[in-house]
Protein backbone atom coordinates (compact mmCIF):
# COMPACT_ATOMS: atom_id res chain seq x y z
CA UNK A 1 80.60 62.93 82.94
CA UNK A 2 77.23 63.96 85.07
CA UNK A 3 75.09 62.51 82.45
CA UNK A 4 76.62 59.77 82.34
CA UNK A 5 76.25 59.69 86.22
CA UNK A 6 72.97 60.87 86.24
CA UNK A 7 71.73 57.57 83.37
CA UNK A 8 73.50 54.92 85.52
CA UNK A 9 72.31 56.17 88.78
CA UNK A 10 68.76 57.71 87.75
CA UNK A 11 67.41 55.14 86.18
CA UNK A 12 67.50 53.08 89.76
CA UNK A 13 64.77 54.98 91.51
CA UNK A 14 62.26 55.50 88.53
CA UNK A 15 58.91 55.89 89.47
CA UNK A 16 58.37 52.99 86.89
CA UNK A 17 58.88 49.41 87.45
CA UNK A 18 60.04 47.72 90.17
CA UNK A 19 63.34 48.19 91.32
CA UNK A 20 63.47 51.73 91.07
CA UNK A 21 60.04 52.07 93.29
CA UNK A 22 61.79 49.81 96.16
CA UNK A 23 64.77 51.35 96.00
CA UNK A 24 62.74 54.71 96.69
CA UNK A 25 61.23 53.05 99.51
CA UNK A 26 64.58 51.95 100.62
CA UNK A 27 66.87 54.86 100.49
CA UNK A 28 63.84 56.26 102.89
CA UNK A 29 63.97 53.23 104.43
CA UNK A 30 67.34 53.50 105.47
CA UNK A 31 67.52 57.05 106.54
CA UNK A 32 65.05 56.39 108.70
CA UNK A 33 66.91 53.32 109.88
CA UNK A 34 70.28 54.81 110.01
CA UNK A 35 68.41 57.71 112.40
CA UNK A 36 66.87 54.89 114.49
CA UNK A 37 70.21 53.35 115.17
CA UNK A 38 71.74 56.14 115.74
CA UNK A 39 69.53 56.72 119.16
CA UNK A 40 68.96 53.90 119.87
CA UNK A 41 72.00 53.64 122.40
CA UNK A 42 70.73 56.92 123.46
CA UNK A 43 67.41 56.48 124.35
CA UNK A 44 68.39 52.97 125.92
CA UNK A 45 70.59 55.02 128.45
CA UNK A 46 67.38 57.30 129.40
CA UNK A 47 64.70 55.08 129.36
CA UNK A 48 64.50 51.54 131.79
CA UNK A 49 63.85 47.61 130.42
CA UNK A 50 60.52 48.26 132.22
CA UNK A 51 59.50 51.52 130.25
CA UNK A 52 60.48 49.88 127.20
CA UNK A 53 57.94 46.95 128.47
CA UNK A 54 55.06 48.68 128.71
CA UNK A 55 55.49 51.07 125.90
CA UNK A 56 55.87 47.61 123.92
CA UNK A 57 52.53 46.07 125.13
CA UNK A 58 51.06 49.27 124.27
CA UNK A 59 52.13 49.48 120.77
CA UNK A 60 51.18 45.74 120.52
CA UNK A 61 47.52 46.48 121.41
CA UNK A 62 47.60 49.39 118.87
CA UNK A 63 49.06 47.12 116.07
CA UNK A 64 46.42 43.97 116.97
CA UNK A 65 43.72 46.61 116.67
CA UNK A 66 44.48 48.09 113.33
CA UNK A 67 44.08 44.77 112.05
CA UNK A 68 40.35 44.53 112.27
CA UNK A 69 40.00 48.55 112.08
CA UNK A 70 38.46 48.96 108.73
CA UNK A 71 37.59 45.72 107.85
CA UNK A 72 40.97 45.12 105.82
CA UNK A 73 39.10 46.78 103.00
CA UNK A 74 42.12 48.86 102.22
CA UNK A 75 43.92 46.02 100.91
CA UNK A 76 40.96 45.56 97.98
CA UNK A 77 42.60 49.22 96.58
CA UNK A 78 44.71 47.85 94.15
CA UNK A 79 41.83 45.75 92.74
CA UNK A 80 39.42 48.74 90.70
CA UNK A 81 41.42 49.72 87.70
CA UNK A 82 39.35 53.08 87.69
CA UNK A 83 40.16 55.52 90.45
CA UNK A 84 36.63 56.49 91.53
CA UNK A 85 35.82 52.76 92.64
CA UNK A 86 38.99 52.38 94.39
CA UNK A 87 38.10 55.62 95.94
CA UNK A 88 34.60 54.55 96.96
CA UNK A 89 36.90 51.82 98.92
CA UNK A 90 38.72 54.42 100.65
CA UNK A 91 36.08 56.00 101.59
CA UNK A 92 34.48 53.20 103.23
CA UNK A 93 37.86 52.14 104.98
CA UNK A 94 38.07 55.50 106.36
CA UNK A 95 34.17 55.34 107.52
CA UNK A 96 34.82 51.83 109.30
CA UNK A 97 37.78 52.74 110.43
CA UNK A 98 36.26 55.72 112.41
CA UNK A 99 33.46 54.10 113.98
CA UNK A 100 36.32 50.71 115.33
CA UNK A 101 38.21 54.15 117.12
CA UNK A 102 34.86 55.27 118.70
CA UNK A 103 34.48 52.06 120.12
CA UNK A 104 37.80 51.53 121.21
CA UNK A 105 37.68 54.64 122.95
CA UNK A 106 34.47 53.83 124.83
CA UNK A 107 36.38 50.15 125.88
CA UNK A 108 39.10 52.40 126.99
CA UNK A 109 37.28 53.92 129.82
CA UNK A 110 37.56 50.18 131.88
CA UNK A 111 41.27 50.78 131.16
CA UNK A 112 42.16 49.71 135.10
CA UNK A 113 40.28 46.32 134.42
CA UNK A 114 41.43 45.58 131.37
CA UNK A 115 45.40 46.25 133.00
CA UNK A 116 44.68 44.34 135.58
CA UNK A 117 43.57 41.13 132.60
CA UNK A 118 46.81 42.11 131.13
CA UNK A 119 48.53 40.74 134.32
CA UNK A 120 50.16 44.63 134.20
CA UNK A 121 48.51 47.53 136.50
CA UNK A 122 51.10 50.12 135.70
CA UNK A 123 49.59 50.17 132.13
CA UNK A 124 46.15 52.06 133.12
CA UNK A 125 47.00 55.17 131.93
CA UNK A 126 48.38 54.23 128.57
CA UNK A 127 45.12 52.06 127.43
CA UNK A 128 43.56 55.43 127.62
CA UNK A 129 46.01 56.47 124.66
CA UNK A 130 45.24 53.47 122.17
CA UNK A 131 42.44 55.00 121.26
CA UNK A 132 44.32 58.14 119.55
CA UNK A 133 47.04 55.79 118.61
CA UNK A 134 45.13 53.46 116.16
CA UNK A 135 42.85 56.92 114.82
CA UNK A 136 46.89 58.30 113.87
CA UNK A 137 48.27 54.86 112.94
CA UNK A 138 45.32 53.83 110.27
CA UNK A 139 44.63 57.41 108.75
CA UNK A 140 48.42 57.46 107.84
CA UNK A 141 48.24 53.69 106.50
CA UNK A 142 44.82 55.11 104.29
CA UNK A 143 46.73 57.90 102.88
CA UNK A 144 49.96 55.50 102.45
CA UNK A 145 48.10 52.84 100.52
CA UNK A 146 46.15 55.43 98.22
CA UNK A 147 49.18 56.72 97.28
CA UNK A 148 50.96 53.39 97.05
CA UNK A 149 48.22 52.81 94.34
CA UNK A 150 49.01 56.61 92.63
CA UNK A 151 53.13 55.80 93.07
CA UNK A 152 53.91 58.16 94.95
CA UNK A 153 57.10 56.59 96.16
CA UNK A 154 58.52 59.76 97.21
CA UNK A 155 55.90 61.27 99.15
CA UNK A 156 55.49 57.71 101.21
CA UNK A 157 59.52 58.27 101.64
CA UNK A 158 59.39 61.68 102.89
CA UNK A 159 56.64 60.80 105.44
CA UNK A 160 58.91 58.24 107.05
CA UNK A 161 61.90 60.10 107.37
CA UNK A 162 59.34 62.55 109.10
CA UNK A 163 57.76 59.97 111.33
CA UNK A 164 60.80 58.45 112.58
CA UNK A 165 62.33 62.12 112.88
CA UNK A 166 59.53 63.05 115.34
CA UNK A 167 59.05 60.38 117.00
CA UNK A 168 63.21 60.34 118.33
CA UNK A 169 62.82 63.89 119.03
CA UNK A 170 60.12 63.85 121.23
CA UNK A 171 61.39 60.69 123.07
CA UNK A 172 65.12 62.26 123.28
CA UNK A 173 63.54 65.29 124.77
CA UNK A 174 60.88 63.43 127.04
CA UNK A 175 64.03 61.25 128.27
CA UNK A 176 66.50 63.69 129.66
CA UNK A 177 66.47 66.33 132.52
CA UNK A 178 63.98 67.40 134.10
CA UNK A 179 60.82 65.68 132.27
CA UNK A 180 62.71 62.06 132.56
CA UNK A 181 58.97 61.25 131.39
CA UNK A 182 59.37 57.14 131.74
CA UNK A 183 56.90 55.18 129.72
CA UNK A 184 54.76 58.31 128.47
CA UNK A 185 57.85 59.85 126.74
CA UNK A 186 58.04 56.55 124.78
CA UNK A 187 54.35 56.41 124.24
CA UNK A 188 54.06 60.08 123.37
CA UNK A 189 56.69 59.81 120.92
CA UNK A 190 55.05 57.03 119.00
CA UNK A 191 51.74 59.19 119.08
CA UNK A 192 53.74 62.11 117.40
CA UNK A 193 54.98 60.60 114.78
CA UNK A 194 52.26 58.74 113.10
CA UNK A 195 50.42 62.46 113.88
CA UNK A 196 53.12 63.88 111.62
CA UNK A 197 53.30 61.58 108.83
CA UNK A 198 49.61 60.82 108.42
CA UNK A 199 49.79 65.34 108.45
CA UNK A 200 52.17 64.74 105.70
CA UNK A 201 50.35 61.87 103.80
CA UNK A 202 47.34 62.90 103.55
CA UNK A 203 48.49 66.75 102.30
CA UNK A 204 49.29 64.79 99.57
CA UNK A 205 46.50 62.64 99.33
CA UNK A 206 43.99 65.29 99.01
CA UNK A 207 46.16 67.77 97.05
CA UNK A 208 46.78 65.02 94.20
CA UNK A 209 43.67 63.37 93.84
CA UNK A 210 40.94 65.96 95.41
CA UNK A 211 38.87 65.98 92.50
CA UNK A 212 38.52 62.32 92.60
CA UNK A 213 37.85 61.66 96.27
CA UNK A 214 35.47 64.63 96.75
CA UNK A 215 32.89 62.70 94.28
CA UNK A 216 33.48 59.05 95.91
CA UNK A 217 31.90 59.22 99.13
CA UNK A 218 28.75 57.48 97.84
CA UNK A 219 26.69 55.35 99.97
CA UNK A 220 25.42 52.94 97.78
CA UNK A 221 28.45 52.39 96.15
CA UNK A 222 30.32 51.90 99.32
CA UNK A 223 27.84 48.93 99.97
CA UNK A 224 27.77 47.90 96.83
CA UNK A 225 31.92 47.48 96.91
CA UNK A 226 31.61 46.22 100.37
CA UNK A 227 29.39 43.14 99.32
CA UNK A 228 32.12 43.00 96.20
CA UNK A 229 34.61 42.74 98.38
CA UNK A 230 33.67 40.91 101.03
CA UNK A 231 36.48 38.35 101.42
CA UNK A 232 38.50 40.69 102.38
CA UNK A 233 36.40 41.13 106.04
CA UNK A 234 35.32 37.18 105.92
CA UNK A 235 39.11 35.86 105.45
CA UNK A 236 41.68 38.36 105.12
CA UNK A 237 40.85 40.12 108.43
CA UNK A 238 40.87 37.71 110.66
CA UNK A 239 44.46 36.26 108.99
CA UNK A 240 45.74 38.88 109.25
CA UNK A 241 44.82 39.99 112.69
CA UNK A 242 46.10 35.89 113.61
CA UNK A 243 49.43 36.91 112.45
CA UNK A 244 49.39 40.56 113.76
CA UNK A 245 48.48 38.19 117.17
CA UNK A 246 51.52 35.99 116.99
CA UNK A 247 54.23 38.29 116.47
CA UNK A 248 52.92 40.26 119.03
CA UNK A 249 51.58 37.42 121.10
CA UNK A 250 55.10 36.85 122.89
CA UNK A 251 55.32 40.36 124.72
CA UNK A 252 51.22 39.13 126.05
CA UNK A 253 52.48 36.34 127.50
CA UNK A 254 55.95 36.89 128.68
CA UNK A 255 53.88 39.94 130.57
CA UNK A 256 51.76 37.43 131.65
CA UNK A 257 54.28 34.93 133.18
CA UNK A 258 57.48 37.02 133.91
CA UNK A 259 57.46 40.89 134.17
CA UNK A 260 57.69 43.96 132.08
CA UNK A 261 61.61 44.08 132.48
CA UNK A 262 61.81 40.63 130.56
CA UNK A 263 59.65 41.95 127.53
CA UNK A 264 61.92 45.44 127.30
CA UNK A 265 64.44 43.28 126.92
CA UNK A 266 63.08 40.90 124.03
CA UNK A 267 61.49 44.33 122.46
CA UNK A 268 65.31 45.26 122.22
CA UNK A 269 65.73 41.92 119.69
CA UNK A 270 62.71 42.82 117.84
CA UNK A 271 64.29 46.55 117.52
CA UNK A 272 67.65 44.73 116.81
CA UNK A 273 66.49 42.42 113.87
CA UNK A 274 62.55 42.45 113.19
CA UNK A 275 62.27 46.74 112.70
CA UNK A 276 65.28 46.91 110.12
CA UNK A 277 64.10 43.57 108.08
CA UNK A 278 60.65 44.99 108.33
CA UNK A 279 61.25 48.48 106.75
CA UNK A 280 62.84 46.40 104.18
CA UNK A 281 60.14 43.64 103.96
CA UNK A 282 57.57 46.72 104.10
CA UNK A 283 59.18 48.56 100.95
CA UNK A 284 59.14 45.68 98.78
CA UNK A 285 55.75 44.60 100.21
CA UNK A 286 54.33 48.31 98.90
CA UNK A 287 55.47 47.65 95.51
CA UNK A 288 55.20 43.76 95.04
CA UNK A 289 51.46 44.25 95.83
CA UNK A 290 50.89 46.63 92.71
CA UNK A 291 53.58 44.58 90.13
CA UNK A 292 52.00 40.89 91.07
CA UNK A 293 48.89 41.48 89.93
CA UNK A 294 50.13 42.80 86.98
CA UNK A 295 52.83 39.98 86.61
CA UNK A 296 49.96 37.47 87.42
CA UNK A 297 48.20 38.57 83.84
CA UNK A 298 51.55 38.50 82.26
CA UNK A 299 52.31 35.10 83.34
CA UNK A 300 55.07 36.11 85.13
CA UNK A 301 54.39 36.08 89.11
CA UNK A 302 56.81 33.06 89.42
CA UNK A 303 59.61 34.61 88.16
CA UNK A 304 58.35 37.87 89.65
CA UNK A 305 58.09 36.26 93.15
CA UNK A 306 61.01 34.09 93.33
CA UNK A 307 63.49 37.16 92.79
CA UNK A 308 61.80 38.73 95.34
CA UNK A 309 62.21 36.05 97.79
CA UNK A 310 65.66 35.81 96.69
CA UNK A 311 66.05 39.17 97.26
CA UNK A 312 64.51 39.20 100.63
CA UNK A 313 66.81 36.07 101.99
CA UNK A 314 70.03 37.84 101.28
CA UNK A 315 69.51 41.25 102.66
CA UNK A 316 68.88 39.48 105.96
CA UNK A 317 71.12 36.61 106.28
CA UNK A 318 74.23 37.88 107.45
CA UNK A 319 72.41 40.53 109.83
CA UNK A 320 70.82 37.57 111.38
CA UNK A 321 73.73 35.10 111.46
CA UNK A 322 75.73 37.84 113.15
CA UNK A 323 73.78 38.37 116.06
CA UNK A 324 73.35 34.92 116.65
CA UNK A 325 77.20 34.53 116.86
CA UNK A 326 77.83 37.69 119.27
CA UNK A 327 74.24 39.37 119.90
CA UNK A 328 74.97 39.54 123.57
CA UNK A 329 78.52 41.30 123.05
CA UNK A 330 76.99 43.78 120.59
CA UNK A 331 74.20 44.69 122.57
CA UNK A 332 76.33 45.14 125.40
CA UNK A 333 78.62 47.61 123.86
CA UNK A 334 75.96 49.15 121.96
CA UNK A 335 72.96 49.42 124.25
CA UNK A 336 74.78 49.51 127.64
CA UNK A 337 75.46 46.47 129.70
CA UNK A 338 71.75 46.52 131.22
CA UNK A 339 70.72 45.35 127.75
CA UNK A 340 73.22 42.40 126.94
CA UNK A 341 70.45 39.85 128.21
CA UNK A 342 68.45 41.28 125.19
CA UNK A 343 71.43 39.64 122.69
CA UNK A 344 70.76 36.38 124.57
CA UNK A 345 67.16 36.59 123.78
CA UNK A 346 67.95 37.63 119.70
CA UNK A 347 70.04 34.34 119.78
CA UNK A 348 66.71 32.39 120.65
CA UNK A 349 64.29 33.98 118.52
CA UNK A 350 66.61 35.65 115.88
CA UNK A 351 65.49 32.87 113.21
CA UNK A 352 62.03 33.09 113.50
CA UNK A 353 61.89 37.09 113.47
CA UNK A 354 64.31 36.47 110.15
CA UNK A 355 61.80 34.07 108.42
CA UNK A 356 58.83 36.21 109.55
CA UNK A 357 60.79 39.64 107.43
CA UNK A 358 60.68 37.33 104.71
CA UNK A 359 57.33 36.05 104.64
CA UNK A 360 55.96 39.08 105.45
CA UNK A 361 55.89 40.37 101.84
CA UNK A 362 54.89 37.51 99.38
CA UNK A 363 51.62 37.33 101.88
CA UNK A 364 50.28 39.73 99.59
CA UNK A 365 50.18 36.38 97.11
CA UNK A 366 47.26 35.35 99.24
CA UNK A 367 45.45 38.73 98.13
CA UNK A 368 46.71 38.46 94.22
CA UNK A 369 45.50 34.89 93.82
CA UNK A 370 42.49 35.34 95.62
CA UNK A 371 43.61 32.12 97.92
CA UNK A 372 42.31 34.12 101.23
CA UNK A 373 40.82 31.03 102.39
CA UNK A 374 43.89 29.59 102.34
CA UNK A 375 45.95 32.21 104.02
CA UNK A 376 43.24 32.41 107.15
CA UNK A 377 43.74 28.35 107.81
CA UNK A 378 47.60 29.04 107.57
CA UNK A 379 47.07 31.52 109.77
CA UNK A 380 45.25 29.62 112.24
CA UNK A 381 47.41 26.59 112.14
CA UNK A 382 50.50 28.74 113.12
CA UNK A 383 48.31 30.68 115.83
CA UNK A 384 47.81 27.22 117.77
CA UNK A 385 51.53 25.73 117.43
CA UNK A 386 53.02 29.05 118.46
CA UNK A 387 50.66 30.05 120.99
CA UNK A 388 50.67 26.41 122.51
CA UNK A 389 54.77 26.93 122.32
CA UNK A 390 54.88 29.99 124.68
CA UNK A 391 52.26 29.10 126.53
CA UNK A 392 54.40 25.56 127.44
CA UNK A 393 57.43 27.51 127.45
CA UNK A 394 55.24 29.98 130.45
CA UNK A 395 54.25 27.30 132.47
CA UNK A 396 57.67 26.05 132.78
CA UNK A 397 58.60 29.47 134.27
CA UNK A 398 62.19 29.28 132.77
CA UNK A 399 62.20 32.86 130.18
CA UNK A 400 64.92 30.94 128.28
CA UNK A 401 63.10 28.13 127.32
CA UNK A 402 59.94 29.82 126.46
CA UNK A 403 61.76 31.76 124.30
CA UNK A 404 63.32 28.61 122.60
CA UNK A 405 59.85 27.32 121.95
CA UNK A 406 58.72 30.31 120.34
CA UNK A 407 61.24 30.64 118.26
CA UNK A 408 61.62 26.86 117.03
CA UNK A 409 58.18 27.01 116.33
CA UNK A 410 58.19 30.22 114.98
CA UNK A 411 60.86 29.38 112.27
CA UNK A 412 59.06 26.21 111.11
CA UNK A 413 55.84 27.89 111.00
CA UNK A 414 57.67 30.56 108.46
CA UNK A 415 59.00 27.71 106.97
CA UNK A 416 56.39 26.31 105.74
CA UNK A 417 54.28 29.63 105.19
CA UNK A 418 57.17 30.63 102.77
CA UNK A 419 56.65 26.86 100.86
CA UNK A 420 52.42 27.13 100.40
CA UNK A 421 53.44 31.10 99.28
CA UNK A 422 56.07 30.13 96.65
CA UNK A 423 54.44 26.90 95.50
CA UNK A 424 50.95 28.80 95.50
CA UNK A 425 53.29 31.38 92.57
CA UNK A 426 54.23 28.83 91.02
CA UNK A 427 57.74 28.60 91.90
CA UNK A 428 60.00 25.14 91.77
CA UNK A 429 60.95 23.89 94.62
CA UNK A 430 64.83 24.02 93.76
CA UNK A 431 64.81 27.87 93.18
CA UNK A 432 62.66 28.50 96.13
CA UNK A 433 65.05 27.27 98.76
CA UNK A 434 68.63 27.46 97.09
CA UNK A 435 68.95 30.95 98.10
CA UNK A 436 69.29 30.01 101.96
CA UNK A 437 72.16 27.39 101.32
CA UNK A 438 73.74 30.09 98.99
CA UNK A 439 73.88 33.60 101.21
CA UNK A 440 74.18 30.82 104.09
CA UNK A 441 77.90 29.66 102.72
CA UNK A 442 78.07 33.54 101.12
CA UNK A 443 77.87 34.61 105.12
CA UNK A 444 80.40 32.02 106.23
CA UNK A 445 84.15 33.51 105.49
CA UNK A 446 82.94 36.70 107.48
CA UNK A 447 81.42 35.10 110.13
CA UNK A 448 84.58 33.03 111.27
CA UNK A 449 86.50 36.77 111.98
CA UNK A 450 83.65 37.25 114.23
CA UNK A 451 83.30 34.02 116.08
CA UNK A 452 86.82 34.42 116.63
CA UNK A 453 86.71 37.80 118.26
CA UNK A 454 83.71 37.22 120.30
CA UNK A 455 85.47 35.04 123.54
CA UNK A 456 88.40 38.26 123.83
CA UNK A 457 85.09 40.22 125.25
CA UNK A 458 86.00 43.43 123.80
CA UNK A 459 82.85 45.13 123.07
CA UNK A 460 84.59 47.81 120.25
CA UNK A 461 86.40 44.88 118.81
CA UNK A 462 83.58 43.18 118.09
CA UNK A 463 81.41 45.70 117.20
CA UNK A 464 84.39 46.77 114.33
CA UNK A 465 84.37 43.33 113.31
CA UNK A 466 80.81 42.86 112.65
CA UNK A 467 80.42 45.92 110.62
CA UNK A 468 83.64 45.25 108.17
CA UNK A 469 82.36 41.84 107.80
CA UNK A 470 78.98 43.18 107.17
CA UNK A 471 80.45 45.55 104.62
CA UNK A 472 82.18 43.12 102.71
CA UNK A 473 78.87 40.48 102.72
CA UNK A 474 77.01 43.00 101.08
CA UNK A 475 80.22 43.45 98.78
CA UNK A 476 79.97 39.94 97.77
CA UNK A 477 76.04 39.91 97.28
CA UNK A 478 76.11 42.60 95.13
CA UNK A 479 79.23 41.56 93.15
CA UNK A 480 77.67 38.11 92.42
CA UNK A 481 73.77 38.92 91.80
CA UNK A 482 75.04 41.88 89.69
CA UNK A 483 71.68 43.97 91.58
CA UNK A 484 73.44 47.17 89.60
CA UNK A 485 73.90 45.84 86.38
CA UNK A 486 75.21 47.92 83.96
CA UNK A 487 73.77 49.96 81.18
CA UNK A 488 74.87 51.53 78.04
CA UNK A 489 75.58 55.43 78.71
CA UNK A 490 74.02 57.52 76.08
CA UNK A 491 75.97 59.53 74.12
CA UNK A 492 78.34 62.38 75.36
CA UNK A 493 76.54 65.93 73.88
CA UNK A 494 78.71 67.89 71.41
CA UNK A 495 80.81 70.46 72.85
């Protein structure tokens, strides 16, 4: 009996090919998730809409800066097929990477000024922090990536759980009696746990491949790579830091024209939607970016991308679809009733956050074609439509609406950023966009229990409902894509 347990359920998370990498990355994934959830309702009963604001902003400064940190050399690591190049590369991430902090934490001394820019004086203090933040953030992404390239699945895994571990423990403890430490307990809590898992990451990092990154740091060679390289700084950077911009670009503004309450509450919906289909999105991200380029001298990145896509469009349909029909009513009874305005923001922006998860990983198509050109006017095209969107929706001075044009916008943008991707792959049309129409009428049947539920205003009732119809969704997926197809068990030992 065990080994025939162990051969059906061993073979899934292999170190070798690529489901058993992602579902690594998952199971992490969602233990870290799970533990997320879990405190959520906690931490949203110690900490204010306002705190939540401006730890928000701050983390969105910290992710627009990592962006442009090193130069977006690190995604060129998968390129070198021998390990002292792609070490060189590391190397020279690391060294760019060190000087951006420096200067960041020089701009970080005219932290009042720049608050006061940022339409938000109560954020002084923190912009004294981003500094440290981005050092913490990008030395654990350096460490991630090289061992991304080594597949280390399981050390990557380990150094989530860890993150996410710390970072709840420190912002449960900051929260209650007698610290009740407001925005820093929330900011220090983020700084802990990238501390901890870039500790753990790069343990490994060195540990596993000493020998080879003690002989890399070359200066030549690091020049000689970064001239190699060098659409990487010309056209991936700023693409990337355009879309880093625009998901981040609605918590700027909605500072900017409203108040740090109203951006709490849509950081909620991101929390809600965007953080679960992003540790999803990130997984298969980690591992699509080392199997494409393989796939893409195969001749197989069509079939290797549309399956992912396909993939990626059913894990988050129903999630999405759900709070859309009674977001306001879960985050009521889930959050506390000071948050149920953050459900009637998820019902504005929810598809645009939902498209965005799924994009999010076949951008590293861009990278494997070598269309970066490409991705950076993409990027720029959906800079201007969103960014005009909000800042319309702003001027109007109704949060409501400029949440609507954000997320229309948003959606189409995705929309058609998904299309270029798949078409780029060399996907046909028909495959690329029958999986929305299918989960879509998958989700249906178990939405109509909870549309049904929603107008008795029971917060438990509908909270039950949405997770037994969530259950049985995922039932159905997996029943019909057969995603644990079954194997022969090898034979039973003589006695």
């Amino acid at each position: 009996m065990m080994p025939r347990l162990r051969h059906r359920f061993g073979h899934l998370f292999s170190e070798r090919g690529f489901r058993g990498p992602v579902l690594t990355l998952l199971s992490g994934s969602t233990a870290v998730m799970g533990l997320a959830y879990v405190a959520q309702p906690i931490l949203r009963r110690l900490y204010t809409p306002a705190a939540f604001g401006l730890m928000d902003v701050f983390v969105s400064i910290v992710g627009i800066l990592m962006t442009c940190a090193s130069l977006r050399y690190e995604d060129a690591l998968m390129q070198p097929e021998e390990d002292d190049e792609a070490a060189s590369l590391w190397w020279l991430a690391l060294v760019l990477m060190t000087g951006f902090t420096l200067l960041t934490a020089v701009a970080a001394l005219w932290n009042e000024p720049l608050a006061a820019f940022l339409g938000e004086p109560a954020l002084a203090p923190w912009l004294l922090l981003v500094a440290p933040a981005l050092f913490a953030v990008r030395l654990s992404k350096l460490a991630e990536l090289w061992l991304t390239r080594a597949l280390r699945f399981r050390t990557i895994t380990a150094a989530q759980m860890a993150q996410t571990l710390a970072m709840l423990l420190v912002r449960i403890g900051a929260g209650l009696p007698p610290l009740r430490a407001g925005t820093g307990g929330l900011v220090g809590g983020y700084l802990a746990g990238y501390l901890i898992a870039g500790g753990v990451l790069l343990r490994q990092v060195w540990r596993t491949s000493r020998p080879v990154l003690s002989t890399a740091f070359r200066p030549a060679r690091m020049v000689a790579l970064a001239r190699r390289f060098r659409r990487y700084p010309l056209f991936s950077m700023p693409a990337t830091l355009l879309s880093a911009v625009l998901m981040r670009l609605p918590f700027f503004l909605l500072l900017y024209y409203f108040d740090e309450t109203v951006v709490g509450l849509l950081g909620l919906a991101f929390v809600a939607l965007a953080t679960p289909l992003g540790l999803v999105g990130n997984a298969v991200a980690q591992v699509f970016f080392v199997k494409a380029a393989e796939a893409r001298r195969d001749g197989t990145l069509g079939r290797l991308s549309a399956a992912v896509h396909q993939r990626l469009v059913a894990l988050g349909m129903f999630p999405t679809l759900a709070l859309l029909v009674a977001g306001p009513e879960l985050f009521a009874f889930v959050f506390g009733e000071a948050w149920r305005t953050g459900g009637v923001y998820v019902q504005y922006v929810g598809p645009w956050l939902y498209l965005a998860a799924v994009a999010a990983p076949l951008t590293r198509l861009f990278d494997v074609l070598e269309r970066q050109r490409a991705d950076l006017l993409l990027s720029l095209l959906m800079f201007l439509v969103q960014g005009g969107a909000l800042v319309a929706g702003g001027l109007s001075g109704d949060v409501l609406r400029t949440l609507l044009y954000a997320g229309v916008a948003g959606a189409a943008m995705r929309l058609i950023q998904v299309d270029v991707l798949l078409r780029a792959a060399g996907v046909p049309v028909g495959p690329a966009w029958r999986p929305y129409l299918r989960y879509g009428l998958f989700s249906l049947p178990f939405l109509l229990p909870l549309a049904l539920v929603v107008p008795l205003a029971r917060g438990w009732l509908t909270a039950g409902t949405a997770l037994l119809c969530g259950l049985g969704y995922a039932a159905l997926v997996v029943h019909r894509d057969r995603l644990l197809e079954r194997r022969p068990a090898p034979p039973t030992p003589p006695a």
